[in-house]
PDB file of N, CA and C in Angstrom:
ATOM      1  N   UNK A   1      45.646 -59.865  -0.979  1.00  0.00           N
ATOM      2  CA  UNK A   1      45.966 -61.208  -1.446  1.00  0.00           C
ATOM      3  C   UNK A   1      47.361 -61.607  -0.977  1.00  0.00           C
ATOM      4  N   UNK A   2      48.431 -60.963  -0.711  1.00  0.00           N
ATOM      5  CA  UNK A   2      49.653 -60.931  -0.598  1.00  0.00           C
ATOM      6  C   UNK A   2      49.698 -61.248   0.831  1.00  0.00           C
ATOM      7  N   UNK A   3      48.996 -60.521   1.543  1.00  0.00           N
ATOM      8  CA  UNK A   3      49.073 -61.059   3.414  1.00  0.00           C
ATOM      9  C   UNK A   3      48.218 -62.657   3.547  1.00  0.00           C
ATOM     10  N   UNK A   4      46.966 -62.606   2.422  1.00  0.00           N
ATOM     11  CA  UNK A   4      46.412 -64.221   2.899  1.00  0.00           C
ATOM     12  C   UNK A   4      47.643 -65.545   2.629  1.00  0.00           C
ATOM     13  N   UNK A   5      48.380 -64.864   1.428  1.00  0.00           N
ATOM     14  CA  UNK A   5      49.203 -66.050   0.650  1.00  0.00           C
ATOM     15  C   UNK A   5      50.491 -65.673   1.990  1.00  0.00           C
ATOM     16  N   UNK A   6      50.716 -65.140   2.386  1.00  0.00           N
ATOM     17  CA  UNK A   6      51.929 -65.178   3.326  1.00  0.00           C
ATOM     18  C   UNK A   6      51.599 -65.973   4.550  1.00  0.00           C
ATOM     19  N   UNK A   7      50.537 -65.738   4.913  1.00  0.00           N
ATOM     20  CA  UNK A   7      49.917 -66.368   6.105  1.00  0.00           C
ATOM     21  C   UNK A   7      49.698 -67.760   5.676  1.00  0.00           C
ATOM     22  N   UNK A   8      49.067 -67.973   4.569  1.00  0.00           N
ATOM     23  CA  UNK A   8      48.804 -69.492   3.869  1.00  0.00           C
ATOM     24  C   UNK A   8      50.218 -69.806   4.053  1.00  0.00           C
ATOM     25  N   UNK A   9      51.360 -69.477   3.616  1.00  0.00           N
ATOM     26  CA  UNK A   9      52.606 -70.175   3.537  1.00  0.00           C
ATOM     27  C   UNK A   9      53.209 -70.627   4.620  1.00  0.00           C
ATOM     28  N   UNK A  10      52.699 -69.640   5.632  1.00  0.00           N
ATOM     29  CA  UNK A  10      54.250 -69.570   6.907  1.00  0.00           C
ATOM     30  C   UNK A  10      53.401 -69.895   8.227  1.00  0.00           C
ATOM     31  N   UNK A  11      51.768 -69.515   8.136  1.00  0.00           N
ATOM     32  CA  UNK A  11      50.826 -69.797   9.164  1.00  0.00           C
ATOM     33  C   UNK A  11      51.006 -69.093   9.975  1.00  0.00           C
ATOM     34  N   UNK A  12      52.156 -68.459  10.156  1.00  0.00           N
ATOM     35  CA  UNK A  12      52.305 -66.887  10.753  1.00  0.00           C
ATOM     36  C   UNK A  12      51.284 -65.980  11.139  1.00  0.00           C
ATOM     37  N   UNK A  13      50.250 -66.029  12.353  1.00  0.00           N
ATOM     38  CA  UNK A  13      49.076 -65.128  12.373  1.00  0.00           C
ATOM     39  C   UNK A  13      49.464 -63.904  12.675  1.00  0.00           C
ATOM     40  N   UNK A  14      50.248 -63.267  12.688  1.00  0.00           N
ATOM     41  CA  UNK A  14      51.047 -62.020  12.216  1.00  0.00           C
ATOM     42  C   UNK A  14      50.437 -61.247  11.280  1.00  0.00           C
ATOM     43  N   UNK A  15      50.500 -62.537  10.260  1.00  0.00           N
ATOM     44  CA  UNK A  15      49.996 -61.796   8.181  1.00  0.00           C
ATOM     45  C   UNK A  15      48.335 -61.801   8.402  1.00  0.00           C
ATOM     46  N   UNK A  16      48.108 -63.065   9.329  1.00  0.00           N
ATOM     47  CA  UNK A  16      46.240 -62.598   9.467  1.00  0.00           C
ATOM     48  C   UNK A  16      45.854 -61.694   9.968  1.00  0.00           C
ATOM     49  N   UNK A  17      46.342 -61.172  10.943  1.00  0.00           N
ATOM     50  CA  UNK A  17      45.833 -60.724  12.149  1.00  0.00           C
ATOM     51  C   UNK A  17      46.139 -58.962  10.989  1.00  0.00           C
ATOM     52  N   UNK A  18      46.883 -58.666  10.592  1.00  0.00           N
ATOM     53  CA  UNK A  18      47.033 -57.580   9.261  1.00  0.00           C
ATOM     54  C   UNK A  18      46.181 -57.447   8.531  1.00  0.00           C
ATOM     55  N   UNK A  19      45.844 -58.816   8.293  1.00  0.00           N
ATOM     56  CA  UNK A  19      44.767 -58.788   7.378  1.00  0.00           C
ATOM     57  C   UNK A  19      43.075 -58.580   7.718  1.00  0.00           C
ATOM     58  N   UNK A  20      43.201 -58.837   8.874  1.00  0.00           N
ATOM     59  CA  UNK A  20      41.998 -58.881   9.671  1.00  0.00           C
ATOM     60  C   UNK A  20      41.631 -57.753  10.392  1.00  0.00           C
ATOM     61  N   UNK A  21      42.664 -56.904  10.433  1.00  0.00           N
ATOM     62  CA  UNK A  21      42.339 -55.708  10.779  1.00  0.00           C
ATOM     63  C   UNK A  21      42.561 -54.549   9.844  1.00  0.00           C
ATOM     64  N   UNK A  22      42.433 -54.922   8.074  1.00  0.00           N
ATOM     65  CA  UNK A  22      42.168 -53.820   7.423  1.00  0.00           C
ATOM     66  C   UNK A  22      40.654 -54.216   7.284  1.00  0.00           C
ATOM     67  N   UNK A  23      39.981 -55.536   7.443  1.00  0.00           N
ATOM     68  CA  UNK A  23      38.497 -55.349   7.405  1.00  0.00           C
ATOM     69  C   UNK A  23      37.814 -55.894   8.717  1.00  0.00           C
ATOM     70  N   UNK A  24      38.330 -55.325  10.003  1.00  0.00           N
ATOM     71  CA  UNK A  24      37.402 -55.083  10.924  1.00  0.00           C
ATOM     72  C   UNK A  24      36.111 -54.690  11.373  1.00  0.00           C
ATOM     73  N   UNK A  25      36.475 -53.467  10.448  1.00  0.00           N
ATOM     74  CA  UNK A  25      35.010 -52.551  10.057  1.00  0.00           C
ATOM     75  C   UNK A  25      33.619 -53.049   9.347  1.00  0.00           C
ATOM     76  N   UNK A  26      34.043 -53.929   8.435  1.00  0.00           N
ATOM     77  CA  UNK A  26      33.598 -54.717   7.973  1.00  0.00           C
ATOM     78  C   UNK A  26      32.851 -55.740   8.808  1.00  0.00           C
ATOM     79  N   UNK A  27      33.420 -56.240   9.326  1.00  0.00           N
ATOM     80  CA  UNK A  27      32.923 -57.766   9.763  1.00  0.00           C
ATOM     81  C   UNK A  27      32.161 -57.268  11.381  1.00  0.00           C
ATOM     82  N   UNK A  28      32.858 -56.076  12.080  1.00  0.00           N
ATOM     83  CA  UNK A  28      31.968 -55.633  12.780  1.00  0.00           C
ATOM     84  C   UNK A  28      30.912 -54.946  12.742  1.00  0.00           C
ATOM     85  N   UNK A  29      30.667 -54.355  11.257  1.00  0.00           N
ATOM     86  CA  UNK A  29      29.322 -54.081  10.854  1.00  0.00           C
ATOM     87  C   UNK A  29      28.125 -55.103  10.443  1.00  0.00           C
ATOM     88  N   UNK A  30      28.830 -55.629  10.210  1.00  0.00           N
ATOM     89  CA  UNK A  30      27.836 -56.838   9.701  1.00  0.00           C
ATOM     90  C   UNK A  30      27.548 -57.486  10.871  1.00  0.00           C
ATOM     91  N   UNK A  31      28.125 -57.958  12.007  1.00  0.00           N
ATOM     92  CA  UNK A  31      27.794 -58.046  12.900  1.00  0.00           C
ATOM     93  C   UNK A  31      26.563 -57.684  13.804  1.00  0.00           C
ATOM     94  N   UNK A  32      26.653 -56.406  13.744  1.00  0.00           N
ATOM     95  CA  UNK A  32      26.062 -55.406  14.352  1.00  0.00           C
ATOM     96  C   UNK A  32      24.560 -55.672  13.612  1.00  0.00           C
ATOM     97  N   UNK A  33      24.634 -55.098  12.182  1.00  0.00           N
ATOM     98  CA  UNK A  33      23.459 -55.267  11.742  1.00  0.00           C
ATOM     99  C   UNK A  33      22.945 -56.691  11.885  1.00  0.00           C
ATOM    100  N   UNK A  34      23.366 -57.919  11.805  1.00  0.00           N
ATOM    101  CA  UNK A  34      22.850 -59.033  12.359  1.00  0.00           C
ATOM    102  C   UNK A  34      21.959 -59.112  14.178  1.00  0.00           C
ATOM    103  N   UNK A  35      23.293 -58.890  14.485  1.00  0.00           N
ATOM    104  CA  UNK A  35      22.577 -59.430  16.262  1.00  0.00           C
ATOM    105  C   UNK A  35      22.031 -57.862  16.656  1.00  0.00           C
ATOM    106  N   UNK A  36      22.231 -56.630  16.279  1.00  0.00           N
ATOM    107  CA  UNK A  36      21.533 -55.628  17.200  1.00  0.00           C
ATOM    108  C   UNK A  36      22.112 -55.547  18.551  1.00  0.00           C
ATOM    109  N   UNK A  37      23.544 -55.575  18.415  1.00  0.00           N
ATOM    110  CA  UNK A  37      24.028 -55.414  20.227  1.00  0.00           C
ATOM    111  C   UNK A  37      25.244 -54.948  20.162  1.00  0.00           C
ATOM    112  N   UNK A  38      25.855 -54.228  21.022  1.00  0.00           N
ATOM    113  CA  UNK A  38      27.324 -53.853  20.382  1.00  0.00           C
ATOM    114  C   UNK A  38      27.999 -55.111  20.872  1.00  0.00           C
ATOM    115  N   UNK A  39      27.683 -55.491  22.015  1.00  0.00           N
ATOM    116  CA  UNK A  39      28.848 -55.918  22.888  1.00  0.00           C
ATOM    117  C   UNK A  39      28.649 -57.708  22.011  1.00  0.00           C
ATOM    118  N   UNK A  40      27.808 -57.896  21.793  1.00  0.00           N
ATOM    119  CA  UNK A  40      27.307 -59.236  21.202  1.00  0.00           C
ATOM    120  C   UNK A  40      28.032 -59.358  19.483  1.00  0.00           C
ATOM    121  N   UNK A  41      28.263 -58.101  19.042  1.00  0.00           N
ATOM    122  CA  UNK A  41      29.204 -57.768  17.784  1.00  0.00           C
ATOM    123  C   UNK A  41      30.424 -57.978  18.367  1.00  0.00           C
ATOM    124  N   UNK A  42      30.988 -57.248  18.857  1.00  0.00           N
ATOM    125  CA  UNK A  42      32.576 -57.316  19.543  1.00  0.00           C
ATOM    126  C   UNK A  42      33.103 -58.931  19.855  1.00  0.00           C
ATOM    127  N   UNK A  43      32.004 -59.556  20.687  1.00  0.00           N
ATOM    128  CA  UNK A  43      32.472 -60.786  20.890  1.00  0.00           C
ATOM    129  C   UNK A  43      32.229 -61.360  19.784  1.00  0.00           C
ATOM    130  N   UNK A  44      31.463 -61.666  18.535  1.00  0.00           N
ATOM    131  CA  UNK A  44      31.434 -62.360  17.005  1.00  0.00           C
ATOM    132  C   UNK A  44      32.467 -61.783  16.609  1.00  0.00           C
ATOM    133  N   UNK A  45      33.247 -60.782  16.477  1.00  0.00           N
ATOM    134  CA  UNK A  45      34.373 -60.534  15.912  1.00  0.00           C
ATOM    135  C   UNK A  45      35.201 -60.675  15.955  1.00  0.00           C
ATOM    136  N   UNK A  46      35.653 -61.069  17.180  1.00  0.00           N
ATOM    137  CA  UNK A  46      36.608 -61.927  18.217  1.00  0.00           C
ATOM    138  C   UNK A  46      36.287 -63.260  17.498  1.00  0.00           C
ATOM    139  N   UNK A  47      35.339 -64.784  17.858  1.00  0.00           N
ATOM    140  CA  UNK A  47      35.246 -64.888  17.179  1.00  0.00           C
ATOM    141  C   UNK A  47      35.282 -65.954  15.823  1.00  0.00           C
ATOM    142  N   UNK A  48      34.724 -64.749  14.933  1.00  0.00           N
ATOM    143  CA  UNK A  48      35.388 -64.907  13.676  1.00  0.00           C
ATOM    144  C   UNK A  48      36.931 -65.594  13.486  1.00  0.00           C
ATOM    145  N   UNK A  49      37.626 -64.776  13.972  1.00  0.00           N
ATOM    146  CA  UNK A  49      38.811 -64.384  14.068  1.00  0.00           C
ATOM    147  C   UNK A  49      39.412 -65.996  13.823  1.00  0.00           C
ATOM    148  N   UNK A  50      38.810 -66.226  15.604  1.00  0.00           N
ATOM    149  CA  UNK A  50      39.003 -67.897  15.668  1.00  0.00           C
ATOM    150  C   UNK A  50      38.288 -69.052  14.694  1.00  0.00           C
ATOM    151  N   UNK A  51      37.778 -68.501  14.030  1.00  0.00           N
ATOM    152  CA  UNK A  51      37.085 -69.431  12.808  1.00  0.00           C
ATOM    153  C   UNK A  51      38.273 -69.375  12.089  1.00  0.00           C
ATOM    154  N   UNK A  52      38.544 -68.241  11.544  1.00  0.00           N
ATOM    155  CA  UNK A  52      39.325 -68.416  10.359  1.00  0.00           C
ATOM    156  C   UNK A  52      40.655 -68.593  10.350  1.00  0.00           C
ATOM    157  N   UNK A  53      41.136 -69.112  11.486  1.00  0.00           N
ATOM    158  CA  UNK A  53      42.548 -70.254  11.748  1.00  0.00           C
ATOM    159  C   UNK A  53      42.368 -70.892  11.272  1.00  0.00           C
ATOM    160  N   UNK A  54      40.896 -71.738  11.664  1.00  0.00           N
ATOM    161  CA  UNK A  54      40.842 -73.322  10.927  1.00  0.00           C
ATOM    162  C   UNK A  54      40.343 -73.388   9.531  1.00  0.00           C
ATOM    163  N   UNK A  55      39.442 -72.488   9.107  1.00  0.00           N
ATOM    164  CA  UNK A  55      38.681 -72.283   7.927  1.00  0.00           C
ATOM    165  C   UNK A  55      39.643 -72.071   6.616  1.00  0.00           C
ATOM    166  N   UNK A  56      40.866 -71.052   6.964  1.00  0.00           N
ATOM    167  CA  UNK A  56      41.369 -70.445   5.751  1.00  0.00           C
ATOM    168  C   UNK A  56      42.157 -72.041   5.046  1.00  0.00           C
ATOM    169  N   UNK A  57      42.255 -72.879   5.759  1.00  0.00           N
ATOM    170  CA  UNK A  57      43.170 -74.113   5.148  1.00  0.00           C
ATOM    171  C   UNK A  57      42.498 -74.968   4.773  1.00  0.00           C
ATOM    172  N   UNK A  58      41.359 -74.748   4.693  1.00  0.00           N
ATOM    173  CA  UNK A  58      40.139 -75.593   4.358  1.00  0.00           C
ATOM    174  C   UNK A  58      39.301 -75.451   2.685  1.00  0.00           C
ATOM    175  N   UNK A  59      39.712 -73.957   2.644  1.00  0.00           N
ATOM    176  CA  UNK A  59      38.835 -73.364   1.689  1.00  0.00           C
ATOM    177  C   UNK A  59      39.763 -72.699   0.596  1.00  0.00           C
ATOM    178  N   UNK A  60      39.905 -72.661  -0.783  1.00  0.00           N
ATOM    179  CA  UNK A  60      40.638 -72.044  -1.284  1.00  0.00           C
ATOM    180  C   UNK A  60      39.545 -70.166  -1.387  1.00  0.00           C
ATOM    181  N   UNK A  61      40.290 -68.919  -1.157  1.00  0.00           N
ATOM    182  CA  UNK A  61      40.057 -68.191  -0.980  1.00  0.00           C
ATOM    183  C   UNK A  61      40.680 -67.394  -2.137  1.00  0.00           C
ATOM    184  N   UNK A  62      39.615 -66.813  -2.891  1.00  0.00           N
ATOM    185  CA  UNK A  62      39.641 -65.778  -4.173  1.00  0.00           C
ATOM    186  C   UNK A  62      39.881 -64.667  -3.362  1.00  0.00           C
ATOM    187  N   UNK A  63      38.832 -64.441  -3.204  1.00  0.00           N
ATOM    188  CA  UNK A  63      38.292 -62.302  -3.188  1.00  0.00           C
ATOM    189  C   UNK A  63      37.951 -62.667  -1.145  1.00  0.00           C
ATOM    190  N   UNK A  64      39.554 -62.268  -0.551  1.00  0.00           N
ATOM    191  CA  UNK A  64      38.911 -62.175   1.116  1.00  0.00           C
ATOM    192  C   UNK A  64      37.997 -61.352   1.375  1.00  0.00           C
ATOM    193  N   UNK A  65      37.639 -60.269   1.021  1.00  0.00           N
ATOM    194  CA  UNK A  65      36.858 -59.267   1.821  1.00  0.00           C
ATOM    195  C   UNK A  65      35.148 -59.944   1.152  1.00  0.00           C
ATOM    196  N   UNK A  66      35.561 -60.712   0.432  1.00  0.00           N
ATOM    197  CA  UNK A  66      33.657 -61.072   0.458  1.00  0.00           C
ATOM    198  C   UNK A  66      33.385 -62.348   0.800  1.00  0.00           C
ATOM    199  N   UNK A  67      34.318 -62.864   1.157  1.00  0.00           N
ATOM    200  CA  UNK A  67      34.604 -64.083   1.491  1.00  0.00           C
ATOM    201  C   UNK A  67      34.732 -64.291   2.998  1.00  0.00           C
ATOM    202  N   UNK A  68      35.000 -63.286   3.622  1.00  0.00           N
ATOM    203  CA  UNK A  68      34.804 -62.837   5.092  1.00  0.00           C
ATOM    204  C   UNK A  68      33.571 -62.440   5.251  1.00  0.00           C
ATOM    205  N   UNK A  69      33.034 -61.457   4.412  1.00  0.00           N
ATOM    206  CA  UNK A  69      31.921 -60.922   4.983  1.00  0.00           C
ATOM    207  C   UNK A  69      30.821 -62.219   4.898  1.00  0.00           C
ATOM    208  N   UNK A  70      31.131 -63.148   4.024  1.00  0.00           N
ATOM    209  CA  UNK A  70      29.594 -64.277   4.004  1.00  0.00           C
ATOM    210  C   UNK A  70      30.417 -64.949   5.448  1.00  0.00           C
ATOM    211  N   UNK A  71      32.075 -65.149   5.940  1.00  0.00           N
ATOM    212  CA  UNK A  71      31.983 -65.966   6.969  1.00  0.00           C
ATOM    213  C   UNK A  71      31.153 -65.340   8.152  1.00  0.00           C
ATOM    214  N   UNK A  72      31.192 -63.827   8.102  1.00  0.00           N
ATOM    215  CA  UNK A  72      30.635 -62.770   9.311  1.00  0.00           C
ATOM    216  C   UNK A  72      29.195 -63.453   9.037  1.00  0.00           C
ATOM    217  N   UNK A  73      28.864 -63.143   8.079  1.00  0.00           N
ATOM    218  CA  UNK A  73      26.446 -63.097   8.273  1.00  0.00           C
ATOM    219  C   UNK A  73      26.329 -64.458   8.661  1.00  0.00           C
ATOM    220  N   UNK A  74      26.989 -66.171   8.355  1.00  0.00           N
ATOM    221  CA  UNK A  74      26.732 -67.337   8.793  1.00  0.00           C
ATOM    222  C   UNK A  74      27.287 -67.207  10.121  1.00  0.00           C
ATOM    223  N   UNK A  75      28.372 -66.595  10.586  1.00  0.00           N
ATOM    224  CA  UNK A  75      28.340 -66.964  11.729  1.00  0.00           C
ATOM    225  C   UNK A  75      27.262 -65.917  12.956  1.00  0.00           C
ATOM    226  N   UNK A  76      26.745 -64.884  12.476  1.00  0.00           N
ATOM    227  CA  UNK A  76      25.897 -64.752  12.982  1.00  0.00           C
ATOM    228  C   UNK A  76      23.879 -65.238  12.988  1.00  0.00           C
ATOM    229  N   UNK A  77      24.468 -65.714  11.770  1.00  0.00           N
ATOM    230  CA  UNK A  77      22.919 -66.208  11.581  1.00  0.00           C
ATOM    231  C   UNK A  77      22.853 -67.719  11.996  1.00  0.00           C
ATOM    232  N   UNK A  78      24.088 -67.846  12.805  1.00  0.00           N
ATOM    233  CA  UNK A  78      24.003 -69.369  13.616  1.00  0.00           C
ATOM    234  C   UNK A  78      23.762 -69.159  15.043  1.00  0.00           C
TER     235      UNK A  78
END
């Protein structure tokens, strides 16, 4: 919560990009189990990434890690 609200403040993708890589694992699993490809995961995770520049200022954000993982399954189930 402390890296989203730093990043919310300063827009600093520094604090995201921290944040985005304690749940990598995450969002590249879900990935994976969506499309069935590695390389087709890797690039959704990438990305993601770029979603959630524009997304996080859009949306007030409780709980990130489940809040990522529903952005991971829509953006693969698009």
């Amino acid at each position: 919560a402390e890296l989203l609200q730093q990043y919310l403040a300063t827009r600093n993708q520094q604090w995201l990009a921290a944040l985005y890589m304690r749940h990598y694992q995450l969002v590249y699993g879900t990935c994976f189990k969506y499309l069935q490809d590695a390389e087709a995961a890797k690039d959704a995770v990438m990305n993601i990434y770029q979603e959630l520049l524009q997304k996080l200022h859009k949306h007030e954000v409780q709980i990130f890690k489940a809040w990522l993982h529903v952005v991971a399954k829509n953006h693969c189930l698009m």
